[in-house]
C-alpha atoms as a PDB file:
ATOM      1  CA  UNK A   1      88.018  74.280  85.549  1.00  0.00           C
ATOM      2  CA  UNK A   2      84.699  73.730  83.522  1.00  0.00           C
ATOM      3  CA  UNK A   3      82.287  70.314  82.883  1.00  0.00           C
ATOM      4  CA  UNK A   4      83.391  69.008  86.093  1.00  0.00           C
ATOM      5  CA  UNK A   5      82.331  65.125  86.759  1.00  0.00           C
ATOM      6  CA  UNK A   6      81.799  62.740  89.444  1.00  0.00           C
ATOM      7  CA  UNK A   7      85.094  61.764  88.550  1.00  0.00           C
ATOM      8  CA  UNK A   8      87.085  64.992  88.709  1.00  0.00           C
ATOM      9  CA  UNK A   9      85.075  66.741  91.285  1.00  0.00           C
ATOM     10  CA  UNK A  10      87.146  65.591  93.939  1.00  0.00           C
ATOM     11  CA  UNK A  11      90.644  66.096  92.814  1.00  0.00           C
ATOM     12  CA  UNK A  12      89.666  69.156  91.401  1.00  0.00           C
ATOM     13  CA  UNK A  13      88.444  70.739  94.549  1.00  0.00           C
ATOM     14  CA  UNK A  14      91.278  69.545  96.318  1.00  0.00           C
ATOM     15  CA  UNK A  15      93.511  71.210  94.182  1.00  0.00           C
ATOM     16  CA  UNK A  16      91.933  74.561  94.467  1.00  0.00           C
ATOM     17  CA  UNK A  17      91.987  74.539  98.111  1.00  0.00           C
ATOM     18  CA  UNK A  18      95.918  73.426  97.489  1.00  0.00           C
ATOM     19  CA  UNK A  19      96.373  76.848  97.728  1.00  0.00           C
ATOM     20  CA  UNK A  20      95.982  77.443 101.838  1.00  0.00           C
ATOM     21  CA  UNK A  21      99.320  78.656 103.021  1.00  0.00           C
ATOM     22  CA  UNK A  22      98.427  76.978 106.869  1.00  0.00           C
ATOM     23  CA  UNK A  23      99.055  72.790 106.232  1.00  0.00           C
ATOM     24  CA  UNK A  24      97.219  71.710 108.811  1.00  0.00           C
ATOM     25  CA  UNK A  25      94.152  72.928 107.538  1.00  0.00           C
ATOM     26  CA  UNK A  26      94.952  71.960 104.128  1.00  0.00           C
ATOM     27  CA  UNK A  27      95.232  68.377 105.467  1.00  0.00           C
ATOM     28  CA  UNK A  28      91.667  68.776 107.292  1.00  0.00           C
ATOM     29  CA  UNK A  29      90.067  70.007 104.232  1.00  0.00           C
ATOM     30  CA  UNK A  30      91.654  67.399 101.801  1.00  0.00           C
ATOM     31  CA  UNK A  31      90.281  64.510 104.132  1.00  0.00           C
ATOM     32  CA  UNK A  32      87.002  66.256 104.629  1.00  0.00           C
ATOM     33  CA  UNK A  33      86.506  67.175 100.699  1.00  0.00           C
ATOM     34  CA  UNK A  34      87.527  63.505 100.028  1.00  0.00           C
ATOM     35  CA  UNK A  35      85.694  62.224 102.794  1.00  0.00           C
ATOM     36  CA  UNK A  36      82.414  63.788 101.989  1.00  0.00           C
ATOM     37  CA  UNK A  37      82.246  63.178  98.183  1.00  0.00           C
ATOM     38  CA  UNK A  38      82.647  59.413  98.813  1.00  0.00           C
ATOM     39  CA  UNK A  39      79.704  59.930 101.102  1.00  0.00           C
ATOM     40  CA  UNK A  40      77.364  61.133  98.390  1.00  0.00           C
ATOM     41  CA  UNK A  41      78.572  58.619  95.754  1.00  0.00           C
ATOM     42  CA  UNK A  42      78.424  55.985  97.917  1.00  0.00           C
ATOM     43  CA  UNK A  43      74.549  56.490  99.298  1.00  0.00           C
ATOM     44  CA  UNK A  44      73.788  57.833  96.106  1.00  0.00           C
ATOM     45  CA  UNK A  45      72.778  61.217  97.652  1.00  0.00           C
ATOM     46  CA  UNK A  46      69.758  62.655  95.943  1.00  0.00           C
ATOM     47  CA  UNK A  47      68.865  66.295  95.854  1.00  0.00           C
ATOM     48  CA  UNK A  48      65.750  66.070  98.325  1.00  0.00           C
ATOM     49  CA  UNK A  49      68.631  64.422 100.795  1.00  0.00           C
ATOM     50  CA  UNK A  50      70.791  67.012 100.428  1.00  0.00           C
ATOM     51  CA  UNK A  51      68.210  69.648 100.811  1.00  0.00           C
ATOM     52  CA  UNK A  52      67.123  67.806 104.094  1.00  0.00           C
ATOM     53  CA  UNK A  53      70.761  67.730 105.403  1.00  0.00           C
ATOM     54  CA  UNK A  54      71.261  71.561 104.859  1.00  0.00           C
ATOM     55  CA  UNK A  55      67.736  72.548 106.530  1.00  0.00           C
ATOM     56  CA  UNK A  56      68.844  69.964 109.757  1.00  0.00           C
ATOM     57  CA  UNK A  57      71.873  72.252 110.276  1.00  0.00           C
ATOM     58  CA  UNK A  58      70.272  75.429 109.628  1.00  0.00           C
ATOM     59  CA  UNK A  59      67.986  74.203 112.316  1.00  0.00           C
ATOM     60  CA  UNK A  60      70.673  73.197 114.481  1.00  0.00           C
ATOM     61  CA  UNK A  61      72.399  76.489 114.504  1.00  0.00           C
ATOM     62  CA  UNK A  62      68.924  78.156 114.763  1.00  0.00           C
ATOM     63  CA  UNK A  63      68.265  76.146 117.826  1.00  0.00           C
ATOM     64  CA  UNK A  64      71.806  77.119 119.460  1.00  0.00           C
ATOM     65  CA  UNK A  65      71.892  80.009 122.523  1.00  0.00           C
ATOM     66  CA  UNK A  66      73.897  81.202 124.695  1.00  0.00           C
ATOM     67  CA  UNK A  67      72.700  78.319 127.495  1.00  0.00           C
ATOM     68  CA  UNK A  68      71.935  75.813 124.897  1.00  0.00           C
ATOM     69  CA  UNK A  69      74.590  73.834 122.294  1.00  0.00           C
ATOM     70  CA  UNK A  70      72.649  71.983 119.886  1.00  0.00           C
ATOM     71  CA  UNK A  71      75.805  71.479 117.607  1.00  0.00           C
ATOM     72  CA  UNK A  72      77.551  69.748 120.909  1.00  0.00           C
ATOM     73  CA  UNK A  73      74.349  67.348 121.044  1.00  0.00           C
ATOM     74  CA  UNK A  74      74.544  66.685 117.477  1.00  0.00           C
ATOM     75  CA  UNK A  75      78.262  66.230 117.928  1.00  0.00           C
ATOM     76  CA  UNK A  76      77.806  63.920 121.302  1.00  0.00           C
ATOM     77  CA  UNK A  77      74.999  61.580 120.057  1.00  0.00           C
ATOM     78  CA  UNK A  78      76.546  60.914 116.943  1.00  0.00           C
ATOM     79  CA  UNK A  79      79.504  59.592 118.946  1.00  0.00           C
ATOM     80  CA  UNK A  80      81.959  62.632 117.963  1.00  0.00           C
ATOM     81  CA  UNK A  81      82.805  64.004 121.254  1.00  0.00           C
ATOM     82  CA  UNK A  82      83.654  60.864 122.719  1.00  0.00           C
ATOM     83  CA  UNK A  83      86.153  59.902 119.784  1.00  0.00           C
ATOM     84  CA  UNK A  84      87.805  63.593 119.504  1.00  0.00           C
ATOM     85  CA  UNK A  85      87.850  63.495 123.449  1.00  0.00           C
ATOM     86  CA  UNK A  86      89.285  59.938 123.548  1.00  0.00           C
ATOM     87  CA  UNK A  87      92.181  60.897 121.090  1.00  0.00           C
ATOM     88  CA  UNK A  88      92.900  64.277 122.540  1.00  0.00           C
ATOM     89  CA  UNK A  89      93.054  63.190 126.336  1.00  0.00           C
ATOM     90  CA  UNK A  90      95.667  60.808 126.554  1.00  0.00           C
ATOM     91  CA  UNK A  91      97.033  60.541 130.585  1.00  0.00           C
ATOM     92  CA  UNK A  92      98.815  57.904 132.321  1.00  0.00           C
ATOM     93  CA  UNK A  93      96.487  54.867 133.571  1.00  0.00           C
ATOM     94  CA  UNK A  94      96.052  56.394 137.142  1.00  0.00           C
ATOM     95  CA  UNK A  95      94.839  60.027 136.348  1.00  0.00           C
ATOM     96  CA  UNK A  96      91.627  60.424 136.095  1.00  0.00           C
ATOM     97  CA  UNK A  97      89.414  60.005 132.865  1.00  0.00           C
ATOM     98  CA  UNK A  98      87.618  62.715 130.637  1.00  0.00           C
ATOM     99  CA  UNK A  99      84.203  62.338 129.443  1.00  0.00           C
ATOM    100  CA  UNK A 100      81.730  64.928 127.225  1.00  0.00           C
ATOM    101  CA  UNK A 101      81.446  67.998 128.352  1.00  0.00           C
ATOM    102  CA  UNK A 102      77.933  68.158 127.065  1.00  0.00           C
ATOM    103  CA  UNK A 103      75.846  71.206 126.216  1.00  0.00           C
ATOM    104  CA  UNK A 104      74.713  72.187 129.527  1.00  0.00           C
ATOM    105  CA  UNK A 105      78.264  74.205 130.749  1.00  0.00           C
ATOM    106  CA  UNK A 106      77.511  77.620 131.943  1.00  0.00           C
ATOM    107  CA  UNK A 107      80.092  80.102 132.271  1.00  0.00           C
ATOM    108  CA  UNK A 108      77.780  82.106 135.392  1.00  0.00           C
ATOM    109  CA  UNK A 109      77.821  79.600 137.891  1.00  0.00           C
ATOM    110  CA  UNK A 110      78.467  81.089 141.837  1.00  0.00           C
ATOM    111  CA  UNK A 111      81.521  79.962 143.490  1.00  0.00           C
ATOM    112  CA  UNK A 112      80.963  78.637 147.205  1.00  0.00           C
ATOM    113  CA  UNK A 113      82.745  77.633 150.000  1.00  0.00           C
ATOM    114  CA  UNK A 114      84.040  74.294 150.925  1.00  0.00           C
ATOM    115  CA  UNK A 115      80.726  72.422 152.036  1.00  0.00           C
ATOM    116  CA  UNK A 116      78.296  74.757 150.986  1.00  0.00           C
ATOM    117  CA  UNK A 117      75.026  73.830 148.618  1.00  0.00           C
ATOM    118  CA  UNK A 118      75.305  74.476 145.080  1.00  0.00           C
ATOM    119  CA  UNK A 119      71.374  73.658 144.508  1.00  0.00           C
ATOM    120  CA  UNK A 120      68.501  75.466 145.904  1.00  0.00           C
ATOM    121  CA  UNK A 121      66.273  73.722 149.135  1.00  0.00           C
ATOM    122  CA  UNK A 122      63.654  71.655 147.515  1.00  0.00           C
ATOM    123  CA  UNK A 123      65.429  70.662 144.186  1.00  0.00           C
ATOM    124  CA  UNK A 124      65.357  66.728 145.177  1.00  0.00           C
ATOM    125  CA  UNK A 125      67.113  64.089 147.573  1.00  0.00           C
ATOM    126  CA  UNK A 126      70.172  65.648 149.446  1.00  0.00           C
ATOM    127  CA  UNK A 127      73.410  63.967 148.451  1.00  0.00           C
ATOM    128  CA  UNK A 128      76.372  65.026 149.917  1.00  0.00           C
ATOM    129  CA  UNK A 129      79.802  65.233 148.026  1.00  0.00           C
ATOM    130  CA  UNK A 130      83.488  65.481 148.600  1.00  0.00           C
ATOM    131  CA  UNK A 131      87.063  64.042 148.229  1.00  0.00           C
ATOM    132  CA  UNK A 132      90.578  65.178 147.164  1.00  0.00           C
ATOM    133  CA  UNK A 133      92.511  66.303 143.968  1.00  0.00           C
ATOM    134  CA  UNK A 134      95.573  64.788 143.762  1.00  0.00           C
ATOM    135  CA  UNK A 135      98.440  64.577 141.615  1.00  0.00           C
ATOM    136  CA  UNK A 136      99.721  61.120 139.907  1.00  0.00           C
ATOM    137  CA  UNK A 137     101.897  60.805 143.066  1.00  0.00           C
ATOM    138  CA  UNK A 138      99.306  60.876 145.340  1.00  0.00           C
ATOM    139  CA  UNK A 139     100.334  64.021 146.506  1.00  0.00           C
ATOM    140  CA  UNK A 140      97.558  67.040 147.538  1.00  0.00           C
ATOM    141  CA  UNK A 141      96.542  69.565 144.698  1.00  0.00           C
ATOM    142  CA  UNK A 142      95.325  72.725 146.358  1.00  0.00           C
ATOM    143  CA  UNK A 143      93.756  75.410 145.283  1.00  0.00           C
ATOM    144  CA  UNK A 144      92.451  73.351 141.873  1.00  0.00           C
ATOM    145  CA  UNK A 145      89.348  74.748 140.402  1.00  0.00           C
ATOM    146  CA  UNK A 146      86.462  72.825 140.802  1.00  0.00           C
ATOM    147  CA  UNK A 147      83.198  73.967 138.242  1.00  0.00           C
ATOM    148  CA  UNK A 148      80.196  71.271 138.486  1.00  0.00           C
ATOM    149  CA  UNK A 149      76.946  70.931 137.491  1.00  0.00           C
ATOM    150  CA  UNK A 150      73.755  68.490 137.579  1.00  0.00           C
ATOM    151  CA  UNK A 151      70.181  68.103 136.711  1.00  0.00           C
ATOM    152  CA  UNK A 152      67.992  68.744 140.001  1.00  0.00           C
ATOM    153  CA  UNK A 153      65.470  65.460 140.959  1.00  0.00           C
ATOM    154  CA  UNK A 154      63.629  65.794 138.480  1.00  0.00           C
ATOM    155  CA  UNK A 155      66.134  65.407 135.551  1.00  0.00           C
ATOM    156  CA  UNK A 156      65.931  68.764 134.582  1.00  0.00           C
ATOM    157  CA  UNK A 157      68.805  71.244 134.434  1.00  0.00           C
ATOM    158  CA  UNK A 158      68.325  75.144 135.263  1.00  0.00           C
ATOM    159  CA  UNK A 159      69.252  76.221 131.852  1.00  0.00           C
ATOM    160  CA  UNK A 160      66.206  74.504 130.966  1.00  0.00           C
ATOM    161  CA  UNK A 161      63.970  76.283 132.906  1.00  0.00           C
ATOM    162  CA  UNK A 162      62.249  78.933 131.009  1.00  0.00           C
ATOM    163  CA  UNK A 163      62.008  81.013 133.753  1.00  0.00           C
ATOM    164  CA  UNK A 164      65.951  80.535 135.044  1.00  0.00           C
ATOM    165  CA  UNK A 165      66.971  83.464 136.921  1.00  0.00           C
ATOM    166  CA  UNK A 166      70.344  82.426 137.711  1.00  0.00           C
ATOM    167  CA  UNK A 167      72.607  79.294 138.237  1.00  0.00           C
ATOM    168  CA  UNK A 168      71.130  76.394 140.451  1.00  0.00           C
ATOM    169  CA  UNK A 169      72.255  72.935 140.431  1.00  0.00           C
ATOM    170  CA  UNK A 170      75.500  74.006 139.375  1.00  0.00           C
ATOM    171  CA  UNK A 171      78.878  76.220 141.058  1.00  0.00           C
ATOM    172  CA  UNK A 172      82.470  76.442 142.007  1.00  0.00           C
ATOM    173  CA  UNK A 173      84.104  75.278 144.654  1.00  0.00           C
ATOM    174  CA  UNK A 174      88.356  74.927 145.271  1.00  0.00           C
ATOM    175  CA  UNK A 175      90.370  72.324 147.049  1.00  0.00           C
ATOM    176  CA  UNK A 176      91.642  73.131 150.236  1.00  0.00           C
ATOM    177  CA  UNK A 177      95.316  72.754 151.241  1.00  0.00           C
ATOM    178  CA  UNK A 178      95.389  69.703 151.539  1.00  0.00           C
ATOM    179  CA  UNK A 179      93.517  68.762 148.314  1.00  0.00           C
ATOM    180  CA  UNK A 180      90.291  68.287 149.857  1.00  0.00           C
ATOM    181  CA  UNK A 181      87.139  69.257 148.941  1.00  0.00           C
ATOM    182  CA  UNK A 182      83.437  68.921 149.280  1.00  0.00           C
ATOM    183  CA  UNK A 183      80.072  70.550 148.628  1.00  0.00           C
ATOM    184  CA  UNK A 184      75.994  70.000 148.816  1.00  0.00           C
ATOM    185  CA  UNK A 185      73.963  69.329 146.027  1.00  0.00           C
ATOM    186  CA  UNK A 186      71.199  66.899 145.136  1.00  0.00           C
ATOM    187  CA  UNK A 187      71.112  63.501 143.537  1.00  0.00           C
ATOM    188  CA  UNK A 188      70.484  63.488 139.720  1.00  0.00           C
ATOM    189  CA  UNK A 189      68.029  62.332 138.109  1.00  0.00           C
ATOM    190  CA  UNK A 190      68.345  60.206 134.068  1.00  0.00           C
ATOM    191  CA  UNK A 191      67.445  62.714 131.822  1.00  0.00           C
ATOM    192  CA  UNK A 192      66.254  62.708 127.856  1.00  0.00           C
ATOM    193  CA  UNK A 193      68.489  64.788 126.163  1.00  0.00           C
ATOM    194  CA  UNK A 194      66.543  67.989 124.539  1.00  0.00           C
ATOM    195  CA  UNK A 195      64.114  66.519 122.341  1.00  0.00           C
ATOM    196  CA  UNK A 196      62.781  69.850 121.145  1.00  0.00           C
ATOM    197  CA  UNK A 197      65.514  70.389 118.545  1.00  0.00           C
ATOM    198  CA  UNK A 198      66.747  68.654 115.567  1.00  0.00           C
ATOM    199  CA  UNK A 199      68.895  66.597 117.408  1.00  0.00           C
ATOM    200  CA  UNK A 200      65.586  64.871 119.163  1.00  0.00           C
ATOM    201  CA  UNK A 201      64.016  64.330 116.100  1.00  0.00           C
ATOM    202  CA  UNK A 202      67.380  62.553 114.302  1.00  0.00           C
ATOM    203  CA  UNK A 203      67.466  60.788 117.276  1.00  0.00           C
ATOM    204  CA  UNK A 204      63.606  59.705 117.402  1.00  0.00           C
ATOM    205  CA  UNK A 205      63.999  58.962 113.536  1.00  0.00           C
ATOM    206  CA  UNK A 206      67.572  56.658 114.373  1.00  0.00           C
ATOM    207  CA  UNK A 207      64.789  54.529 116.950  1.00  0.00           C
ATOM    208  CA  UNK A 208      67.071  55.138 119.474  1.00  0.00           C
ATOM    209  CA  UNK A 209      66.046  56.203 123.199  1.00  0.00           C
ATOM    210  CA  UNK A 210      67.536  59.658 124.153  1.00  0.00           C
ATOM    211  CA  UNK A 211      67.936  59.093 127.887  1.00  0.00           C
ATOM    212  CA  UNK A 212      71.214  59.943 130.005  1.00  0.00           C
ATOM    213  CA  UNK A 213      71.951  58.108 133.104  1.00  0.00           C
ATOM    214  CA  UNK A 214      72.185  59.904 135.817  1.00  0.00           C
ATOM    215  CA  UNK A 215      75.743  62.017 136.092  1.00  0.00           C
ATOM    216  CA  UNK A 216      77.466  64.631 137.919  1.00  0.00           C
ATOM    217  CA  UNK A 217      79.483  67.206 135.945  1.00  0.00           C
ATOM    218  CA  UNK A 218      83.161  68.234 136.401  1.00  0.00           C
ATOM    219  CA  UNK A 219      85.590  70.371 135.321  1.00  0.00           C
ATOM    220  CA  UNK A 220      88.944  70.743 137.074  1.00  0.00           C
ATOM    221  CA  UNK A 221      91.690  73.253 136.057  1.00  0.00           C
ATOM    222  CA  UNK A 222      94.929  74.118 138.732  1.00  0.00           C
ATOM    223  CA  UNK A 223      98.156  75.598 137.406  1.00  0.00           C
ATOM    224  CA  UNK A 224     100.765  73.037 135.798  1.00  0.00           C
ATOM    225  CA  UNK A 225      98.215  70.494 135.257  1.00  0.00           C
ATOM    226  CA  UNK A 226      95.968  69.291 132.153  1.00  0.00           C
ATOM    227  CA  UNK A 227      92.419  70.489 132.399  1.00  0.00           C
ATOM    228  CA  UNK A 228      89.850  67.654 133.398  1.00  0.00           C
ATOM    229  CA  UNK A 229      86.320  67.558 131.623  1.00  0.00           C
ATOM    230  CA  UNK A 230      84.747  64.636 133.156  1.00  0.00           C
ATOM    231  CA  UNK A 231      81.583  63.322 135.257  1.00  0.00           C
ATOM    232  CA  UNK A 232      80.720  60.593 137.827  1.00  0.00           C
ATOM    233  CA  UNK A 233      77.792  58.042 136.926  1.00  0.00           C
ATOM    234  CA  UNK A 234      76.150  56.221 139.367  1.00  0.00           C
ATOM    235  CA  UNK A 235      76.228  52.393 139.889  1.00  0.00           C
ATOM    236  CA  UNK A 236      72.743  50.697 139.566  1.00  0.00           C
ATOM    237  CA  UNK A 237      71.573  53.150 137.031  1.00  0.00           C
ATOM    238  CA  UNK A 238      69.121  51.708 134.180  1.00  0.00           C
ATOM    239  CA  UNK A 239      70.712  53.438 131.387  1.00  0.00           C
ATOM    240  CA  UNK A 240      75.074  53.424 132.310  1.00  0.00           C
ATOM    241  CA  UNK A 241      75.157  50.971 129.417  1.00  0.00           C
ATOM    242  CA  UNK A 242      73.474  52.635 126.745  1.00  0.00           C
ATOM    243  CA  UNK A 243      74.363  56.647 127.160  1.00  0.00           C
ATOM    244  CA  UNK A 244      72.563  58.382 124.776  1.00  0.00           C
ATOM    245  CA  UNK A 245      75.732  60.559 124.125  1.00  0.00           C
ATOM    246  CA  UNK A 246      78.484  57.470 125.013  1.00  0.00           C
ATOM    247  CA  UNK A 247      79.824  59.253 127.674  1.00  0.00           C
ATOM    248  CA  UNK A 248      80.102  56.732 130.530  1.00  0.00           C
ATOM    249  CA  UNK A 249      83.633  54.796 131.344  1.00  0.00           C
ATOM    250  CA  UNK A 250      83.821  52.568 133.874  1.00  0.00           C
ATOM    251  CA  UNK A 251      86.438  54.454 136.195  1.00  0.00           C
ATOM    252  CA  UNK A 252      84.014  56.684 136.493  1.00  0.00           C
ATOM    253  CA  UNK A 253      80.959  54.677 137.612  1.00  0.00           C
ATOM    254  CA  UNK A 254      80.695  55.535 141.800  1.00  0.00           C
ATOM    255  CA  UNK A 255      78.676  54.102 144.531  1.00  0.00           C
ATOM    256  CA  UNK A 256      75.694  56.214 145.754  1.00  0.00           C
ATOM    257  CA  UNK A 257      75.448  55.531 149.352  1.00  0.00           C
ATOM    258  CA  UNK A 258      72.329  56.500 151.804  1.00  0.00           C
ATOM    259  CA  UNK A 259      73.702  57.870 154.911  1.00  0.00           C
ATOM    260  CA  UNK A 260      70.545  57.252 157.586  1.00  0.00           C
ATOM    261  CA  UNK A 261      72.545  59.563 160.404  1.00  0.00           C
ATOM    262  CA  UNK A 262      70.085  62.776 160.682  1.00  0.00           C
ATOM    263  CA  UNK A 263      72.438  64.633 162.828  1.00  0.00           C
ATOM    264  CA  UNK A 264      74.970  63.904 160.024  1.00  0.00           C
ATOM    265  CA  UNK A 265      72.838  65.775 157.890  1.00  0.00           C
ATOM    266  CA  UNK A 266      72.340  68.698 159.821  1.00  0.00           C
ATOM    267  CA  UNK A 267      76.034  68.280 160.845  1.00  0.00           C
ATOM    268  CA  UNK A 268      76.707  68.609 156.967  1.00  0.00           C
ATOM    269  CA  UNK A 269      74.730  71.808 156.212  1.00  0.00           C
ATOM    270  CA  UNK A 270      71.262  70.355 154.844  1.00  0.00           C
ATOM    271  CA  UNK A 271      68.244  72.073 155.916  1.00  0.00           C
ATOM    272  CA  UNK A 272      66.462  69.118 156.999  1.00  0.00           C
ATOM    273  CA  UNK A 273      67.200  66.539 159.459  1.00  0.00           C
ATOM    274  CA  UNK A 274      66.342  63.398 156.905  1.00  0.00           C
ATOM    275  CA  UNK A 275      68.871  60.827 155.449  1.00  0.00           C
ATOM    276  CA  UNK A 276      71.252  62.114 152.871  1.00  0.00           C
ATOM    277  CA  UNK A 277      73.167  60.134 149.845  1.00  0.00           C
ATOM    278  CA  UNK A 278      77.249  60.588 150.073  1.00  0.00           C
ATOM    279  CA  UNK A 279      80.150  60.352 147.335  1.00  0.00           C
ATOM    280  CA  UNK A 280      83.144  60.132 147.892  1.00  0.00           C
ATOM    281  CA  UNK A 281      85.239  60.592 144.985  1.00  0.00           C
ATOM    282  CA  UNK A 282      89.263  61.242 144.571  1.00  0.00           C
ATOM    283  CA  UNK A 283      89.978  63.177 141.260  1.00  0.00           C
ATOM    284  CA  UNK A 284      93.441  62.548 139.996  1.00  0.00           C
ATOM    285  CA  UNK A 285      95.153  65.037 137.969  1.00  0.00           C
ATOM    286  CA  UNK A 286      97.982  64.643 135.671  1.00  0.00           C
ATOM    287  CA  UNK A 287     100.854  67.864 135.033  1.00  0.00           C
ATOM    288  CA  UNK A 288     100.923  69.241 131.307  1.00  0.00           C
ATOM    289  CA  UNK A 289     104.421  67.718 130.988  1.00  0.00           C
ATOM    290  CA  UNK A 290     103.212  63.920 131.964  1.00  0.00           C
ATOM    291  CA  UNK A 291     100.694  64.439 128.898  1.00  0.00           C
ATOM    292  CA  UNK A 292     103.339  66.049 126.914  1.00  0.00           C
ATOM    293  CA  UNK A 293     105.555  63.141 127.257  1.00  0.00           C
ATOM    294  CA  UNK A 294     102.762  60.320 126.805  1.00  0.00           C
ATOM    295  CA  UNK A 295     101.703  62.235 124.155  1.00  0.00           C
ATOM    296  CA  UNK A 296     105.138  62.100 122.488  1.00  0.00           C
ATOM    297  CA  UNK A 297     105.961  58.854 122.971  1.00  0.00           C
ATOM    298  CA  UNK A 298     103.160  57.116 121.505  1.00  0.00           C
ATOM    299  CA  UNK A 299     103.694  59.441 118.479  1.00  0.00           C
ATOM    300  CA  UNK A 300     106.871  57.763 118.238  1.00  0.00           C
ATOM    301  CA  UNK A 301     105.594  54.193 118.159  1.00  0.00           C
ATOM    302  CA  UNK A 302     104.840  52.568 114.701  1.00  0.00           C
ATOM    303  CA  UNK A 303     101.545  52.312 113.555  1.00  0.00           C
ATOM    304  CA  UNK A 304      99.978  49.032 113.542  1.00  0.00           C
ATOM    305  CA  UNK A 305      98.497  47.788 110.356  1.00  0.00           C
ATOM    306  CA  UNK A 306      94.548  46.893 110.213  1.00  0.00           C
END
């Protein structure tokens, strides 16, 4: 293959990586390939471009550690996660919905007991969780894995801290028998997304604001059921309509209520005998075989012309 033009380029690169034994990546690479060379004919891509493009992912990776995802913010703000999540996720209308995982997930968090504080004393205004996991029948899920994390009051999370020693603001708790469970932590704060990194400055150069509304991580794993990625947003938040990283659905958008009781709080676990914020949420699981079967069916429906 020799004198290739904008013409041939494409086909021609397609047909070389015809080769792949594995079809499904053949398919991904055909669509990306094709994909990607209409890109750069249709802006017109010029060299200094291109050269920009390939030093903002150098810079991306550079910028990635082993606390810190700057590909998942790149991925999130340009609206990725939420479509590959949105596709991949399908459940039946009364489980609960996923949302971005976002690049904050640890894999060291602590695991505590039912009711015990996942954030350090000090790290903002106490808020109080707890609920159930249940099944799609309304029935109890125990012993589901519950991993969640938050920013502390001040809209920052650990990982952030340059001088993190270990997890705060973030653990693992498990329902009980009967599905229930509950824990301390602290009411987030909005956030701006890192705006040290790449990411920052495309965002900063897209004049868009980089601010998350306020949001409390989950993810929720039990035997025999799909795994849940998802978070709770809180109503009355400035910024639940314009995510930086579209994460927030509606389903997921909870009341943040101010408990006055003092003894409550002490009753509860708090250090201090001040007023405390509750939620109350009920996470709703569905089994691998409910998704397998939604799953399957819409496969089988026709596609609908645009």
């Amino acid at each position: 293959m020799m004198d290739m033009t904008t013409e041939t380029i494409t086909d021609n690169v397609n047909i070389v990586n015809a080769s792949c034994q594995d079809e499904r990546t053949k398919l991904i690479f055909k669509s990306l390939v094709t994909h990607l060379h209409d890109f750069v004919r249709e802006t017109s891509l010029t060299t200094e471009e291109w050269m920009t493009a390939i030093h903002f992912l150098t810079e991306t990776g550079q910028k990635c550690t082993d606390i810190r995802q700057e590909f998942i913010l790149l991925s999130d703000t340009l609206g990725v996660s939420a479509l590959v999540d949105s596709m991949n996720n399908v459940k039946p209308p009364n489980a609960t919905e996923n949302t971005v995982l976002g690049p904050f997930h640890t894999e060291d968090a602590h695991i505590f007991a039912n009711g015990d504080s996942i954030a350090s004393e000090g790290k903002g205004y106490y808020m109080y969780v707890h609920g159930k996991v249940l099944d799609t029948k309304g029935n109890p899920v125990a012993g589901a894995v519950l991993d969640t994390w938050e920013t502390d009051g001040d809209g920052q999370y650990d990982t952030q801290n340059p001088n993190r020693t270990g997890p705060d603001c973030r653990g693992i708790v498990k329902s009980a028998g009967d599905g229930s469970y509950a824990f301390r932590a602290v009411v987030p704060s909005p956030y701006s997304i890192p705006g040290d990194g790449p990411v920052g400055t495309m965002i900063k150069n897209l004049n868009r604001h980089i601010v998350r509304p306020a949001h409390l991580h989950f993810m929720i794993d039990a035997p025999g059921y799909e795994k849940l990625i998802t978070a709770l947003y809180f109503k009355g938040d400035p910024y639940i309509t314009s995510d930086a990283v579209f994460g927030v659905r509606s389903s997921l958008i909870v009341d943040l209520d101010i408990v006055p009781g003092t003894s409550i709080t002490l009753k509860r676990g708090f250090a201090e005998a001040r007023p405390h914020a509750e939620v109350k949420y009920d996470f709703v699981l569905a089994t691998v075989e409910e998704c397998a079967e939604l799953r399957k069916s819409l496969k089988a429906k026709p596609a609908v012309a645009k």
